[in-house]
Protein backbone atom coordinates (compact mmCIF):
# COMPACT_ATOMS: atom_id res chain seq x y z
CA UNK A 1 -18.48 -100.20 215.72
CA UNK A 2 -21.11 -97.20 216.20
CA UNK A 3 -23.21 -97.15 212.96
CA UNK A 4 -25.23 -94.03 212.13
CA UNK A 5 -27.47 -93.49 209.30
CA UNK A 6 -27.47 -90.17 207.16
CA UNK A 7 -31.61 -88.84 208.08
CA UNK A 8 -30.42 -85.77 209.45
CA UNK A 9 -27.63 -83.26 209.31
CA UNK A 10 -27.67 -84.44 213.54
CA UNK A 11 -26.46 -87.73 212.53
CA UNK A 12 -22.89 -86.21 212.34
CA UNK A 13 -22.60 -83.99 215.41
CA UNK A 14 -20.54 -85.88 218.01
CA UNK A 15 -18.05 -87.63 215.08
CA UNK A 16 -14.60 -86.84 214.48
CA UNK A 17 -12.10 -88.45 211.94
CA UNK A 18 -9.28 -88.39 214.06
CA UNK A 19 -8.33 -89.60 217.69
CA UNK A 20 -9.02 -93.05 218.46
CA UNK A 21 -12.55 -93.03 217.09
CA UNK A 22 -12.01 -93.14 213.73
CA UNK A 23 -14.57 -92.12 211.48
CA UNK A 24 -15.87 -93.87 207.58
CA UNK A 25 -18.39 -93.85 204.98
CA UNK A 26 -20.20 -96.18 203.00
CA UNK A 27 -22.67 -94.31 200.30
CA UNK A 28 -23.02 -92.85 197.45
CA UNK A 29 -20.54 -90.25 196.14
CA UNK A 30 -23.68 -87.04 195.65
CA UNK A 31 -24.70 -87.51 199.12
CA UNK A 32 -20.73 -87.15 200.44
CA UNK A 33 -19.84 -84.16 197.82
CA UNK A 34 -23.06 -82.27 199.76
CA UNK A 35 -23.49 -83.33 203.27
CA UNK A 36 -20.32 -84.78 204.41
CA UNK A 37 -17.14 -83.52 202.53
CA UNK A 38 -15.15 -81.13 204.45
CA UNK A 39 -17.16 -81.91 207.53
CA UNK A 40 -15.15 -84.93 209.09
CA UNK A 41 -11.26 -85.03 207.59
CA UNK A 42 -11.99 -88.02 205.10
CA UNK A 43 -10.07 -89.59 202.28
CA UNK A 44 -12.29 -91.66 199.46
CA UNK A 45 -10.16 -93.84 197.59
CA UNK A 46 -11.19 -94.10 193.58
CA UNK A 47 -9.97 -95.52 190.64
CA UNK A 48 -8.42 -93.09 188.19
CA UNK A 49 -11.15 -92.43 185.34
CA UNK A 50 -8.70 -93.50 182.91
CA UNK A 51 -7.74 -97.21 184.09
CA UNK A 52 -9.96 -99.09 182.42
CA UNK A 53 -9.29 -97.69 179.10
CA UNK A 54 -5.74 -98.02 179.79
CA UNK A 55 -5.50 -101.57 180.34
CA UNK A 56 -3.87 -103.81 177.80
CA UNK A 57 -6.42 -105.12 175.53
CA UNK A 58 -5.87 -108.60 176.98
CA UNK A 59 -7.83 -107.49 179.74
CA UNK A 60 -10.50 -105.88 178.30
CA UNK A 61 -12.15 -108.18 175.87
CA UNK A 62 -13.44 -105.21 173.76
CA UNK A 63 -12.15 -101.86 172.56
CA UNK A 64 -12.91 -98.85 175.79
CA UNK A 65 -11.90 -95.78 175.60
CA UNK A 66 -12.19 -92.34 177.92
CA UNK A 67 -13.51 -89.11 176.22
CA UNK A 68 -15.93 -86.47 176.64
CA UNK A 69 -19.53 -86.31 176.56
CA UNK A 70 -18.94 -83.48 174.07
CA UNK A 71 -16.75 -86.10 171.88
CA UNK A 72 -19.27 -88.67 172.64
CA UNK A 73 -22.23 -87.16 171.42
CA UNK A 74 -20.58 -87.31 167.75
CA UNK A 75 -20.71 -90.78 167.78
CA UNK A 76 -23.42 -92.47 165.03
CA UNK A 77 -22.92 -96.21 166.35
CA UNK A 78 -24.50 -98.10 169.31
CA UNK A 79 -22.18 -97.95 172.12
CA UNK A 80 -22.46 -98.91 175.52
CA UNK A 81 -21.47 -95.86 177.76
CA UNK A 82 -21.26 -94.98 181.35
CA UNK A 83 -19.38 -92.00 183.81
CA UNK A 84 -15.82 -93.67 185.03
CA UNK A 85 -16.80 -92.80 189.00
CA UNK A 86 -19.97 -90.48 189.34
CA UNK A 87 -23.62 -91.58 188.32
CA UNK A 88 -24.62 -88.66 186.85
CA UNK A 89 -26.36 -90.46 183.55
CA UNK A 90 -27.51 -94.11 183.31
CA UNK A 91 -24.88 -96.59 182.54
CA UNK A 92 -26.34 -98.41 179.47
CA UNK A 93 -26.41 -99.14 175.31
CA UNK A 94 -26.97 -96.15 173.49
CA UNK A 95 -28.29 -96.18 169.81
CA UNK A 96 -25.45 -93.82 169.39
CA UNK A 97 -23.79 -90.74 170.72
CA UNK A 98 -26.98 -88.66 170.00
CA UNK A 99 -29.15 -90.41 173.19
CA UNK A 100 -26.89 -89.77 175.50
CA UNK A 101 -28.20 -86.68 178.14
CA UNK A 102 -26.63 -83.50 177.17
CA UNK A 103 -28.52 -82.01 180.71
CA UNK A 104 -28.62 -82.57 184.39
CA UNK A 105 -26.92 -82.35 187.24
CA UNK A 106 -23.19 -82.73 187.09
CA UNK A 107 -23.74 -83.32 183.45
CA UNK A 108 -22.06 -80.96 180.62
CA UNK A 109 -19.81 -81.13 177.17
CA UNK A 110 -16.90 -81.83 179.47
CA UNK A 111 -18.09 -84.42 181.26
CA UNK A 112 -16.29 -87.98 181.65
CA UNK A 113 -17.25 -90.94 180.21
CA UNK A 114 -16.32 -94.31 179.16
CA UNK A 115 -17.43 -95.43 175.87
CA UNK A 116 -16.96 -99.03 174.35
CA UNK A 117 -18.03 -101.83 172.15
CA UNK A 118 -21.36 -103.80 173.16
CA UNK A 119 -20.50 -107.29 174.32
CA UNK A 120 -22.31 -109.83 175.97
CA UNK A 121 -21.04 -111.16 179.32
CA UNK A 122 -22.30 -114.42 180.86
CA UNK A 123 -20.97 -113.90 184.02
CA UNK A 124 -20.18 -111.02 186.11
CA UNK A 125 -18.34 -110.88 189.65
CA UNK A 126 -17.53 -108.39 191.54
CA UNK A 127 -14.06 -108.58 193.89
CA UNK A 128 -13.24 -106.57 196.84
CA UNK A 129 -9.21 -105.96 196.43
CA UNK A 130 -7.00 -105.03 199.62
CA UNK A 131 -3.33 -104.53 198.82
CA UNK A 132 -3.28 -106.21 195.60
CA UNK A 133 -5.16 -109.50 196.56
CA UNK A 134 -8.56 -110.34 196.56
CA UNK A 135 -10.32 -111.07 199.91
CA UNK A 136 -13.69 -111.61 198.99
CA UNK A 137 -16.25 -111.72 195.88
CA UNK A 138 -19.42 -112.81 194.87
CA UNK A 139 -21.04 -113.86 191.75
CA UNK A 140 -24.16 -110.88 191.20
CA UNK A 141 -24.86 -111.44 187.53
CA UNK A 142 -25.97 -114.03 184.63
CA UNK A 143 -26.34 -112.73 180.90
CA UNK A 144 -27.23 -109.33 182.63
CA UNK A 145 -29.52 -110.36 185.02
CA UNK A 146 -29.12 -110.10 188.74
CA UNK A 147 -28.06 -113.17 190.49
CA UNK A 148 -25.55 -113.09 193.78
CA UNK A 149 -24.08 -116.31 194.62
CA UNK A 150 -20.87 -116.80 196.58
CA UNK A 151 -17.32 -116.50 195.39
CA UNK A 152 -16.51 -119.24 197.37
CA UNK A 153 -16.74 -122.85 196.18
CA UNK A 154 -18.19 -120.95 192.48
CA UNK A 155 -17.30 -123.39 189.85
CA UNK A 156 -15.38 -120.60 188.09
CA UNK A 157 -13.94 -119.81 191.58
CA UNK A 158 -10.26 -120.85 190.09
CA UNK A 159 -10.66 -119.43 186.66
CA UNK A 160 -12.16 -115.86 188.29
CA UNK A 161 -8.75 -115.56 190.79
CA UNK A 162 -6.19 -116.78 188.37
CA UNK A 163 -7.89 -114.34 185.53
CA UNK A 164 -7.65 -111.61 188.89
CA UNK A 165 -3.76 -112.25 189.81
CA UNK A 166 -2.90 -111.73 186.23
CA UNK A 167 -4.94 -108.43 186.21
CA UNK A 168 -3.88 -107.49 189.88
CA UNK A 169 0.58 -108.25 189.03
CA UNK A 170 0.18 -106.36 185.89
CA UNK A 171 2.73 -103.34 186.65
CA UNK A 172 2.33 -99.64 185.22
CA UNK A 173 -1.82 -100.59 185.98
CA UNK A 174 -1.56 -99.17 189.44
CA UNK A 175 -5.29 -99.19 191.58
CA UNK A 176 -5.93 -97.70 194.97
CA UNK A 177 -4.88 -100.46 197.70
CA UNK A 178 -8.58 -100.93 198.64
CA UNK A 179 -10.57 -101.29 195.44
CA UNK A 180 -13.43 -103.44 194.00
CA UNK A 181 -12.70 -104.72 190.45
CA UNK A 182 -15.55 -106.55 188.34
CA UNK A 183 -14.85 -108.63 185.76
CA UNK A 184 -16.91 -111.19 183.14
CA UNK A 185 -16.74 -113.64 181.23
CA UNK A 186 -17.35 -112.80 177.63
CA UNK A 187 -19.42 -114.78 175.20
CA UNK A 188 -20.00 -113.28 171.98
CA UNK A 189 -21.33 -114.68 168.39
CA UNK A 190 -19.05 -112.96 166.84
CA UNK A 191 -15.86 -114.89 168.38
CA UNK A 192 -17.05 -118.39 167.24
CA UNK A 193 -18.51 -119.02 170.87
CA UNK A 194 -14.97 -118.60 172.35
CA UNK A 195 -15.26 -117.53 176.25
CA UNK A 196 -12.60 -114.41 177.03
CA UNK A 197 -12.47 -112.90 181.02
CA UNK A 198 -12.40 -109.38 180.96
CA UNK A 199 -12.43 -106.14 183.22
CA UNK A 200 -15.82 -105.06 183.58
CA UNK A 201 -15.03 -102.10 185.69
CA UNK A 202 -13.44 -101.31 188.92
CA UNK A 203 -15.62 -99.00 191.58
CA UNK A 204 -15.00 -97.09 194.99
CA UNK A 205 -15.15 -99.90 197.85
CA UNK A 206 -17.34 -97.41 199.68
CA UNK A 207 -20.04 -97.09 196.80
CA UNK A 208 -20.21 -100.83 196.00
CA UNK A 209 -22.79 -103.23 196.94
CA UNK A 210 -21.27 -106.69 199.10
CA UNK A 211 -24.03 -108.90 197.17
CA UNK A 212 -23.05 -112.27 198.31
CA UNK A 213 -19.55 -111.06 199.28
CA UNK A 214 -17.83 -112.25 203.11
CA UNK A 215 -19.04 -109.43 205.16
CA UNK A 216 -15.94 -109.57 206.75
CA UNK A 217 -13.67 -108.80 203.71
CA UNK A 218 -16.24 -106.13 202.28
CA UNK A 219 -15.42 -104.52 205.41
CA UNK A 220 -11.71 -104.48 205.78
CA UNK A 221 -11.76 -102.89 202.50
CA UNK A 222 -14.60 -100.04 202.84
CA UNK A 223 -12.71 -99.40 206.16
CA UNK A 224 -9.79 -98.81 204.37
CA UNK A 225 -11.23 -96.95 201.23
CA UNK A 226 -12.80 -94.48 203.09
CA UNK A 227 -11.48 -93.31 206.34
CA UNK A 228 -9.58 -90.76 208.26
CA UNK A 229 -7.68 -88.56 205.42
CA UNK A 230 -4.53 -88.72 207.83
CA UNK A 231 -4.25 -92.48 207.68
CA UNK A 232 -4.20 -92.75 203.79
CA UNK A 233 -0.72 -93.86 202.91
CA UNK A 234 1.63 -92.15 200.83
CA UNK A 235 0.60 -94.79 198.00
CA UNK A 236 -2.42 -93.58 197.60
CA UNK A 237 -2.83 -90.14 197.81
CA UNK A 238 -2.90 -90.32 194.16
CA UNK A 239 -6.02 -91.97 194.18
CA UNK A 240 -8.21 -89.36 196.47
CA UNK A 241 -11.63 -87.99 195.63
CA UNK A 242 -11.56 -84.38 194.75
CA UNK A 243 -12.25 -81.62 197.04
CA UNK A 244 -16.33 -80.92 195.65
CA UNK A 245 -16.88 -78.06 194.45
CA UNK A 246 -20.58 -77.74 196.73
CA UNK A 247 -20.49 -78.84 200.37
């Protein structure tokens, strides 16, 4: 495969997203909405903004919930709060609704975001998802702290896939068939020192770092998270990024 990198609005003459060359991104979701959208005939796969809150609370390990940054800004308790998709504010633990950026690009009172309670997570791995089973993962955090390490041959290997199948067989929780999904493990004083897995978050393939991940697997999923808008199957053209609104 040709790779080109975005320097120049030259990098894209020549490519097509159709034909026999097919065309895909890997990159952030500002620099697509205003120098690629419309320009080569993708489709970007996401998550729904709502899944996360949806999910049984089995799954979650705390309470989550999808409002407004309007709503959000009433809050007078420390929450931790991010956008579902976008990064248009730091994802963080906010003294309460009051801190969180009322101004900014892509920013307003209607503006998603996920709000929920603060817990601590131990461990945190992040699993590239193609068709409903995981292909490849990698540890890339330790009580918050950065640390990749392989999937493969993890001590919690068996515990992080079972916890995954569970998630992943769960019906009326539909994802995009190419999707990474992060999930934790969940120590907390306040449960006695019992250990929960739980949903972190799930992400755009194409906007996810591979930390320690197969290179192989990262790729068969980007590839098929964001490519030709004509090959996305009928199963997931519920799941494609919005037309933006500047190009």
């Amino acid at each position: 495969m040709e790779v080109r990198s975005l320097d120049s609005a030259s990098a894209l003459t020549g490519l097509s997203g159709s034909g026999d060359r097919p065309v895909h991104w890997y990159g952030g979701p500002l620099a697509y909405d205003h120098r690629i959208a419309g320009a080569l005939g993708l489709g970007l796969l996401e998550p729904s903004d709502g899944w996360l809150a949806a999910l049984p609370e089995e799954f979650k390990g705390r309470h989550v919930e999808l409002t407004t940054l309007a709503e959000a800004w009433q809050f007078r308790r420390p929450v931790f709060a991010k956008p579902p998709s976008a990064k248009s504010f730091p994802a963080a633990v906010y003294a309460d609704g009051s801190r969180l950026p009322r101004t900014g690009e892509d920013v307003g009172p209607d503006t998603p975001v996920l709000v929920s309670d603060i817990v601590t997570f131990a461990l945190e791995y992040r699993l590239f998802v193609l068709d409903g089973r995981v292909v490849t993962g990698s540890r890339y955090a330790v009580y918050g702290r950065l640390d990749p390490a392989p999937l493969d041959g993890d001590e919690r290997e068996p515990e992080v896939l079972r916890f995954a199948d569970r998630l992943l067989t769960t019906e009326g929780h539909s994802l995009p068939s190419a999707v990474t999904v992060d999930v934790g493990l969940v120590q907390d004083p306040d449960r006695d020192g019992r250990e929960q897995w739980a949903v972190v978050e799930a992400n755009m393939p194409w906007f996810s770092h591979s930390y320690a991940a197969r290179a192989a697997g990262v790729l068969d999923v980007v590839l098929r998270a964001a490519g030709p808008r004509g090959r996305v199957g009928r199963g997931d053209e519920g799941f494609l990024r919005a037309t933006p609104r500047v190009q």
